[in-house]
Protein backbone atom coordinates (compact mmCIF):
# COMPACT_ATOMS: atom_id res chain seq x y z
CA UNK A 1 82.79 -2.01 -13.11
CA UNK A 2 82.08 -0.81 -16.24
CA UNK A 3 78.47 -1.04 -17.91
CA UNK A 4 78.13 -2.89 -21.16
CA UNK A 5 77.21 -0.40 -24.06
CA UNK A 6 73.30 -0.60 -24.85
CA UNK A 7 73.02 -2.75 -28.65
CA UNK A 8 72.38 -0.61 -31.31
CA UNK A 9 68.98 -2.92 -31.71
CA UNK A 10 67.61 -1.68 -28.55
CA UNK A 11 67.99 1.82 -29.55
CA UNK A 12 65.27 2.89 -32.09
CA UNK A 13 63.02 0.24 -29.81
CA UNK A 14 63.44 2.82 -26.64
CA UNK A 15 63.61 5.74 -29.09
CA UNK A 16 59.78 4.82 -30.07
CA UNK A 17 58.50 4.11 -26.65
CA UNK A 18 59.87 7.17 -25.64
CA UNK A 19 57.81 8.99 -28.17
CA UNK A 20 54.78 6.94 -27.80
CA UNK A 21 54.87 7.85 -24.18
CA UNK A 22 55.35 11.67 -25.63
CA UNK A 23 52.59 11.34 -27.59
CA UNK A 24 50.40 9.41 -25.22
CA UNK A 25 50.64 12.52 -22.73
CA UNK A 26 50.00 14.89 -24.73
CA UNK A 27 47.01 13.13 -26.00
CA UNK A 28 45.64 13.42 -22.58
CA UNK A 29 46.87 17.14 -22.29
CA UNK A 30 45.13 17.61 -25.47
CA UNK A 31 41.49 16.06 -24.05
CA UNK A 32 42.08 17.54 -20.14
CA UNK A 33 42.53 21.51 -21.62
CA UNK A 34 39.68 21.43 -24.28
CA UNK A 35 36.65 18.98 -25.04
CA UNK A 36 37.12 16.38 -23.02
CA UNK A 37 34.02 15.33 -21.55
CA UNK A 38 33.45 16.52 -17.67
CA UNK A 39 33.04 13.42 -14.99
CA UNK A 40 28.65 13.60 -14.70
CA UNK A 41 27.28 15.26 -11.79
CA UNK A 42 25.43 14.22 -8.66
CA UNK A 43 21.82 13.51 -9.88
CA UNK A 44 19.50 16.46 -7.88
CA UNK A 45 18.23 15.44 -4.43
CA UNK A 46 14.72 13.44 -4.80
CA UNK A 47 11.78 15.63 -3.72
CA UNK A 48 13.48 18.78 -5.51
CA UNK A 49 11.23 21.89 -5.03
CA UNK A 50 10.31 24.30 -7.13
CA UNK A 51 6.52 26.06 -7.90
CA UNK A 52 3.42 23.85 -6.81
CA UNK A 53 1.24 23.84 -10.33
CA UNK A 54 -0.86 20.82 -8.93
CA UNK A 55 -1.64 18.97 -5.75
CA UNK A 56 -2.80 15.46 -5.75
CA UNK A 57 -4.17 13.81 -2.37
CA UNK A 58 -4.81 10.25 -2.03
CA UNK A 59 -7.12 9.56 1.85
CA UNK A 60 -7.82 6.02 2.95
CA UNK A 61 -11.98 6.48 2.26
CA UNK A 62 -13.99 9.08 1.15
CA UNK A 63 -16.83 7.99 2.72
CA UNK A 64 -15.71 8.59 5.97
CA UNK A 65 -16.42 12.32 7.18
CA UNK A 66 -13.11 12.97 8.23
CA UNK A 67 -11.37 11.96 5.13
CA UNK A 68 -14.09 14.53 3.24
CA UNK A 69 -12.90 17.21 5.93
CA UNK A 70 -9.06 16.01 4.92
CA UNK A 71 -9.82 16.96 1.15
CA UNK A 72 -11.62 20.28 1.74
CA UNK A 73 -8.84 21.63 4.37
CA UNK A 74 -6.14 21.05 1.73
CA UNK A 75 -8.57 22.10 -1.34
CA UNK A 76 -8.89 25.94 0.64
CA UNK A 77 -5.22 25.80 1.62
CA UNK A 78 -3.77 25.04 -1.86
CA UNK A 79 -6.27 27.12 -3.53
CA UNK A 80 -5.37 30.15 -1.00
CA UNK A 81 -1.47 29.84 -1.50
CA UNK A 82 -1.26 29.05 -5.20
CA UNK A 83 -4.51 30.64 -6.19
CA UNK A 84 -7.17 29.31 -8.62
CA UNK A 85 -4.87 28.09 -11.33
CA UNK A 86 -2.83 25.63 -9.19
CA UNK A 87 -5.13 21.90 -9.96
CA UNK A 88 -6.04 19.94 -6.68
CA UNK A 89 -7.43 16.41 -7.12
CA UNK A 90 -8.30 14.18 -4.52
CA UNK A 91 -8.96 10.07 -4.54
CA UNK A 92 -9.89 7.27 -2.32
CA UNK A 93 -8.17 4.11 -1.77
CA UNK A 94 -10.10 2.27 0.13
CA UNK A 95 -7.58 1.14 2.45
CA UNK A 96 -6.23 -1.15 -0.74
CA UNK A 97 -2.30 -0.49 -1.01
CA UNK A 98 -2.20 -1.80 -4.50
CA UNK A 99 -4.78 0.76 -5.40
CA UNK A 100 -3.20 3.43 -3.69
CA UNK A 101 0.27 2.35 -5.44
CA UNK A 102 -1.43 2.54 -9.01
CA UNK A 103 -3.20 6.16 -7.91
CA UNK A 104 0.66 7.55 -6.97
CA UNK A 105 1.74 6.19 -10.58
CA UNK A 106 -1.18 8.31 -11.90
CA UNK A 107 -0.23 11.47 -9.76
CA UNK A 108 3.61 10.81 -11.38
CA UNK A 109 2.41 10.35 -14.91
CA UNK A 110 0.94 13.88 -14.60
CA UNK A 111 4.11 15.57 -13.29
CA UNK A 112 2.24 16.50 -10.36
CA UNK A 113 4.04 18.62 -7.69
CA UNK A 114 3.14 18.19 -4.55
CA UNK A 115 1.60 14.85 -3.25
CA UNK A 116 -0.48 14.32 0.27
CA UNK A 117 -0.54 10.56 1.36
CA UNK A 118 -2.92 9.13 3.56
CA UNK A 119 -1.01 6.25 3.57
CA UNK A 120 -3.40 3.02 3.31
CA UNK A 121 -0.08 0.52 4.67
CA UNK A 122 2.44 2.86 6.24
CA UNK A 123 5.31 0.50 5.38
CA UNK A 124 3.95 -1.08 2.23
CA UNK A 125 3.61 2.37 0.47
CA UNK A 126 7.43 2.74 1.10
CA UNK A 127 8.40 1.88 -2.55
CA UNK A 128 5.91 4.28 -4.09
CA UNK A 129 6.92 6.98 -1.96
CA UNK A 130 10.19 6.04 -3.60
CA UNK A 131 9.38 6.54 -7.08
CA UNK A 132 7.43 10.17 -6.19
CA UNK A 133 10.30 11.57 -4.75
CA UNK A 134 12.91 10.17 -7.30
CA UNK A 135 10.75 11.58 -9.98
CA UNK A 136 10.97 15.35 -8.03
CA UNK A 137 7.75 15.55 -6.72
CA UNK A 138 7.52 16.55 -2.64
CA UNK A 139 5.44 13.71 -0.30
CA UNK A 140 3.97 15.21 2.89
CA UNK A 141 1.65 12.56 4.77
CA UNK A 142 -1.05 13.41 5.83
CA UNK A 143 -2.48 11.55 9.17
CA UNK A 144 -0.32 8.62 9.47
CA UNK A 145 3.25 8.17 8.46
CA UNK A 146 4.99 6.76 5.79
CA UNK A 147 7.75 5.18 5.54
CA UNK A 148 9.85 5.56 2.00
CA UNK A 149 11.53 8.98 2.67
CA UNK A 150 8.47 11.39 2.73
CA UNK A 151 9.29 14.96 3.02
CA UNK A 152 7.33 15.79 6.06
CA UNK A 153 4.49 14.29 8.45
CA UNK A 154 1.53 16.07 9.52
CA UNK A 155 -0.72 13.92 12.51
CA UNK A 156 -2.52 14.61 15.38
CA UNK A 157 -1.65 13.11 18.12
CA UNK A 158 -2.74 10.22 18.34
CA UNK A 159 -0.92 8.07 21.23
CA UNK A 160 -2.40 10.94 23.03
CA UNK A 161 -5.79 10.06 21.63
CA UNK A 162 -5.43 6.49 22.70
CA UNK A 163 -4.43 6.99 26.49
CA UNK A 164 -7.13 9.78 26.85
CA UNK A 165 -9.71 7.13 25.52
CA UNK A 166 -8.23 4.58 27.68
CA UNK A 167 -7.87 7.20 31.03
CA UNK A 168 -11.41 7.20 30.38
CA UNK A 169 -12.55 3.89 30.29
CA UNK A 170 -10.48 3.42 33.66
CA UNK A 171 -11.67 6.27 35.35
CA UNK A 172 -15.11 5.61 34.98
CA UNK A 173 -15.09 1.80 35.20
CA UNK A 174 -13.28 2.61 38.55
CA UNK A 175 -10.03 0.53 37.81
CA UNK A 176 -11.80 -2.80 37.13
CA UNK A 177 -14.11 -4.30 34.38
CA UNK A 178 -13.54 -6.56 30.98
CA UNK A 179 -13.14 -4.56 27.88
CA UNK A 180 -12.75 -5.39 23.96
CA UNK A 181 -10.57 -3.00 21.43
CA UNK A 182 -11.81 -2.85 17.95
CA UNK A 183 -8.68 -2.50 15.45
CA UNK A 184 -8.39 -1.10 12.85
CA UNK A 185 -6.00 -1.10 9.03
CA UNK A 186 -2.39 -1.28 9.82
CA UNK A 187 -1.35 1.87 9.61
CA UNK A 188 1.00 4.17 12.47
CA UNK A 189 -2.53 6.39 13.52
CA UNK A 190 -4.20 3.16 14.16
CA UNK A 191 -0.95 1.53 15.79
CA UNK A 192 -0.13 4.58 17.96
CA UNK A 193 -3.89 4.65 19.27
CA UNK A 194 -3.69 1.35 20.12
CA UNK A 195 -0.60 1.81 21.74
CA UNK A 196 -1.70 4.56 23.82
CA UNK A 197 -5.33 3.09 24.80
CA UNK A 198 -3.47 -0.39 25.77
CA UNK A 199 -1.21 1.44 28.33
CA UNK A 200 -3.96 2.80 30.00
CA UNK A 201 -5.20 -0.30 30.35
CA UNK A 202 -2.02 -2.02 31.50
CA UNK A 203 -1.82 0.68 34.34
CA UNK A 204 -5.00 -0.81 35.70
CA UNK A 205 -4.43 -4.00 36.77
CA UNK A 206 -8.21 -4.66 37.51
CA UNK A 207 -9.25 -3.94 33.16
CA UNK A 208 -9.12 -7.47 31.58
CA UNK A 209 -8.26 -6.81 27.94
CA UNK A 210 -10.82 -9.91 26.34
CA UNK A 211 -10.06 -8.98 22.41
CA UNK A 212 -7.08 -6.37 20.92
CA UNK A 213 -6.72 -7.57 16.87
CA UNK A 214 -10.57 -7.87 15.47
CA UNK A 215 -10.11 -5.23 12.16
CA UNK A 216 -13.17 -3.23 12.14
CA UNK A 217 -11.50 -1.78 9.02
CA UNK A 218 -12.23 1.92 10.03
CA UNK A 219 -15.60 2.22 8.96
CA UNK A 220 -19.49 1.28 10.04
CA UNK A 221 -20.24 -1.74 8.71
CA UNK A 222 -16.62 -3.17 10.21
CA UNK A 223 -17.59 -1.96 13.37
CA UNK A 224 -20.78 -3.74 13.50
CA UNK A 225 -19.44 -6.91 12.36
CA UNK A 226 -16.63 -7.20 14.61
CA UNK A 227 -18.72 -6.02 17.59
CA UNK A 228 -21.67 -8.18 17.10
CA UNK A 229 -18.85 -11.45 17.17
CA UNK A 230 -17.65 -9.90 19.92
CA UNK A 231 -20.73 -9.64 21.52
CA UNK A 232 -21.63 -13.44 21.08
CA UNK A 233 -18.31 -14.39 22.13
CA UNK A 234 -18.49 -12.25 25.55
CA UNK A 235 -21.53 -12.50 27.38
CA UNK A 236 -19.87 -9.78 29.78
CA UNK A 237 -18.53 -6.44 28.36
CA UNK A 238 -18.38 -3.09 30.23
CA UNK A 239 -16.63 -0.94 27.73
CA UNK A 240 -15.17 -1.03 24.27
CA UNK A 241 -12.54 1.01 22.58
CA UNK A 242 -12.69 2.04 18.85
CA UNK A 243 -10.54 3.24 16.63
CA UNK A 244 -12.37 6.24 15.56
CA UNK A 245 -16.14 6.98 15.50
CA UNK A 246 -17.58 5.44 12.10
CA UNK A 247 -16.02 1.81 14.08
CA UNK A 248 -17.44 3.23 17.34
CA UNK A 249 -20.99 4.08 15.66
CA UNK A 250 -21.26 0.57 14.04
CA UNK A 251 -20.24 -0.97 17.29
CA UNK A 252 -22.50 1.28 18.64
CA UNK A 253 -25.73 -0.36 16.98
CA UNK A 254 -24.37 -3.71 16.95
CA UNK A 255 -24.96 -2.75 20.96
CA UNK A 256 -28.26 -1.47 20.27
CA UNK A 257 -29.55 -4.52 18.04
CA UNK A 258 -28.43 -7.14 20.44
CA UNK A 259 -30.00 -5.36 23.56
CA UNK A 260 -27.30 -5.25 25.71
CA UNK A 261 -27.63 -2.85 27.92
CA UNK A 262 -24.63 -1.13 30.22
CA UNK A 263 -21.85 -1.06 27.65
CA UNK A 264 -20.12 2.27 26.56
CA UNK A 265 -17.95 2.80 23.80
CA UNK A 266 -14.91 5.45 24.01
CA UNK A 267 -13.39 6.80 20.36
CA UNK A 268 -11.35 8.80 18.38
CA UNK A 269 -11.99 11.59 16.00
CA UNK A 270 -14.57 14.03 17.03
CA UNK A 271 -16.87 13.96 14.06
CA UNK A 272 -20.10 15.49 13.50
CA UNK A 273 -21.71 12.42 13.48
CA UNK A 274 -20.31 11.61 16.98
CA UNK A 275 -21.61 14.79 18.55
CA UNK A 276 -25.21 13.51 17.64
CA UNK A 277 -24.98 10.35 19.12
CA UNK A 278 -23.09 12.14 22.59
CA UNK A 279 -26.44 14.09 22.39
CA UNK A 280 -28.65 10.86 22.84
CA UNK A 281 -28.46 9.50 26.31
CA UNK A 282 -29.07 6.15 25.46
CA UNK A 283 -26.48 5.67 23.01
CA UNK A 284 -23.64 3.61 23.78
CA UNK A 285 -20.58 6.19 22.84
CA UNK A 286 -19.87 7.87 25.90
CA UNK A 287 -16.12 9.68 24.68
CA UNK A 288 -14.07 10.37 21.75
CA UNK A 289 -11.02 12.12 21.38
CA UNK A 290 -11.34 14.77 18.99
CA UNK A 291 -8.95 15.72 15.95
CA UNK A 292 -9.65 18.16 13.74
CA UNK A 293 -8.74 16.67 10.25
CA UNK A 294 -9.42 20.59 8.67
CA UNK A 295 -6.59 22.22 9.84
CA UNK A 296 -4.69 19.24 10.11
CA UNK A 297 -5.10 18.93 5.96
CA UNK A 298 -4.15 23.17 5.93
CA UNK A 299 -0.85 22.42 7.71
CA UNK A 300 0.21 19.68 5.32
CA UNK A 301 -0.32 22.18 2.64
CA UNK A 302 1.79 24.96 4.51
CA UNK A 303 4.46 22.39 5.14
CA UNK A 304 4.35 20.71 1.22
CA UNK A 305 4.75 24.40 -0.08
CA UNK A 306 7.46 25.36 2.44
CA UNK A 307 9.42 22.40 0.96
CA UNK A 308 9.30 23.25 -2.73
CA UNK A 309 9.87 26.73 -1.88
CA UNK A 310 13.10 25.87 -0.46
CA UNK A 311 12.70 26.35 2.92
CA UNK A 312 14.15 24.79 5.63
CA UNK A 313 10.85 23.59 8.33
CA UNK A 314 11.60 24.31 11.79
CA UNK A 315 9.82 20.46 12.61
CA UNK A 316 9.35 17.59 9.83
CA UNK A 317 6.82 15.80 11.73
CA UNK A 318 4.05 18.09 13.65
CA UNK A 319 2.17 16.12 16.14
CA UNK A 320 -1.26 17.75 16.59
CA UNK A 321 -2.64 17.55 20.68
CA UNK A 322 -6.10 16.34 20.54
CA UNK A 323 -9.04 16.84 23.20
CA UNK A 324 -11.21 14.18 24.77
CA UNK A 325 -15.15 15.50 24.18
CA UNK A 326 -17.53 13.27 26.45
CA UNK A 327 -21.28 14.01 27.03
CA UNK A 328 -20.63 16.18 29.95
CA UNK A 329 -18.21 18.77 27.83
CA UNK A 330 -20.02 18.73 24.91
CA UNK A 331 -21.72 21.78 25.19
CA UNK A 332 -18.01 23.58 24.63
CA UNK A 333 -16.90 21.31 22.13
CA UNK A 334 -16.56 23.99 18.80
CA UNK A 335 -16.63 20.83 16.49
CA UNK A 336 -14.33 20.44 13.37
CA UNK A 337 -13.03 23.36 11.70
CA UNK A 338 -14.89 23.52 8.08
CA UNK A 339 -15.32 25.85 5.22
């Protein structure tokens, strides 16, 4: 069949959409050999490294011994890799997220390098972890984890430290007695003690557990409040667990004050302070599981440098063993590593 010849209208019509097309490719010729602009690039990896100028390190209370051992272990460290020039500052937060939120801003603001958290809410600090790594600076905590995508985790131990306090309490209450657990803030060192001291407890079927949630809040004062409730509330206690050993020392004189005699405390931390009162006979802490928050501060340092020096770590998260010190050992016990 034959084809009817195209109208002479249609033909300048195809003629110019056949050179529009023409043109329209080499328009885009034209922009993909020269000038045209390139697609953008990934945006660098959070946390990128590079040289540590300044260290900032933010501890749940600098009132508490360990916390002041915390700072000067990472002071010496940074100040013995980068040498005098690299600026270290450390601050408290109290255990208050918020604050510890508006103290990360201020390490940000200042372009600082290399941050060690002491995380005051190890979930809640997520979002500010966040922001520190998005801005490039490198997040090692310190202590407890963090949740948010920190670099790297330095800890001791510490369900270790919970089941040794709790092996204790067991082994010298002989399998059977009523006991009370002073908590502590809600963070993973406090959770994993916990954790450890409460299945030492559950493997002794004799221990009645008579309190596991009162917040001593990690410090004297808290201890002595909590304990002194507790002790109106329980007219029979053989042994008490603390979260570390300013909680253990309040509890310790709440004890004292209320004259109640036969009731032993076992801890965690190992502190100066601690060794004193294993010295007396007549106080109440009979055991605490010793960390030593030094060195502990000196590895975070190793591991925050490693990081912005581009290195790959061999472990992430370094657990720390600890050691259970008791009145009987004590003459070995070396203490805390300080400078």
């Amino acid at each position: 069949m034959r084809l009817p010849s195209l109208r002479p209208c249609l033909v300048p019509r195809l003629r110019l959409h056949a050179a529009l097309i023409l043109s329209a490719l080499g328009f885009a010729a034209f922009f993909s050999g020269c000038g045209r602009p390139e697609a953008p690039k990934a945006a660098p990896e959070a946390g990128a490294g590079g040289p540590v100028r300044s260290v900032g390190l933010t501890v749940g209370d600098l009132s508490n011994p360990f916390f002041v051992q915390i700072a000067k272990g990472a002071e010496a460290k940074v100040k013995e890799m980068g040498g005098a020039s690299v600026t270290f500052t450390a601050v408290s937060s109290a255990y208050d997220l918020n604050r510890q939120t508006n103290q990360i801003d201020d390490f940000i603001a200042a372009k600082t390098d290399l941050i060690l958290l002491n995380a005051a809410d190890s979930q809640g600090i997520a979002p500010a972890v966040r922001k520190a790594r998005a801005a490039g600076i490198t997040v090692v905590a310190i202590d407890v984890s963090a949740e948010g995508g920190v670099d790297g985790t330095v800890m001791s131990d510490n369900v270790q430290a919970g089941r040794l306090a709790g092996d204790y309490i067991v082994n010298r209450l002989k399998g059977k007695g009523s006991v009370v657990i002073i908590n502590g803030p809600p963070v993973s060192a406090v959770i994993d003690r916990i954790s450890g001291v409460e299945a030492a407890f559950a493997a002794a079927p004799g221990i009645t557990v008579l309190s596991r949630d009162q917040n001593g809040f990690g410090h004297r004062d808290g201890g002595m409040s909590v304990m002194t409730d507790l002790l109106v509330a329980n007219p029979k206690i053989d042994a008490v667990f603390a979260v570390n050993d300013p909680t253990a020392l309040g509890a310790g004189l709440a004890i004292r004050q209320a004259r109640r005699a036969g009731i032993f405390i076992a801890a965690v931390d190992g502190a100066p302070d601690a060794e004193v009162a294993l010295a007396e006979s007549g106080n109440a802490l009979a055991a605490t599981a010793a960390q030593d928050p030094f060195m502990m501060a000196a590895r975070a340092v190793e591991l925050g440098f490693a990081i912005r020096s581009g290195a790959v770590p061999a472990e992430r998260t370094v657990k720390i063993p600890v050691t259970l010190i008791t009145r009987e050992n004590l003459p070995t016990y070396r203490g805390w590593t300080s400078k």
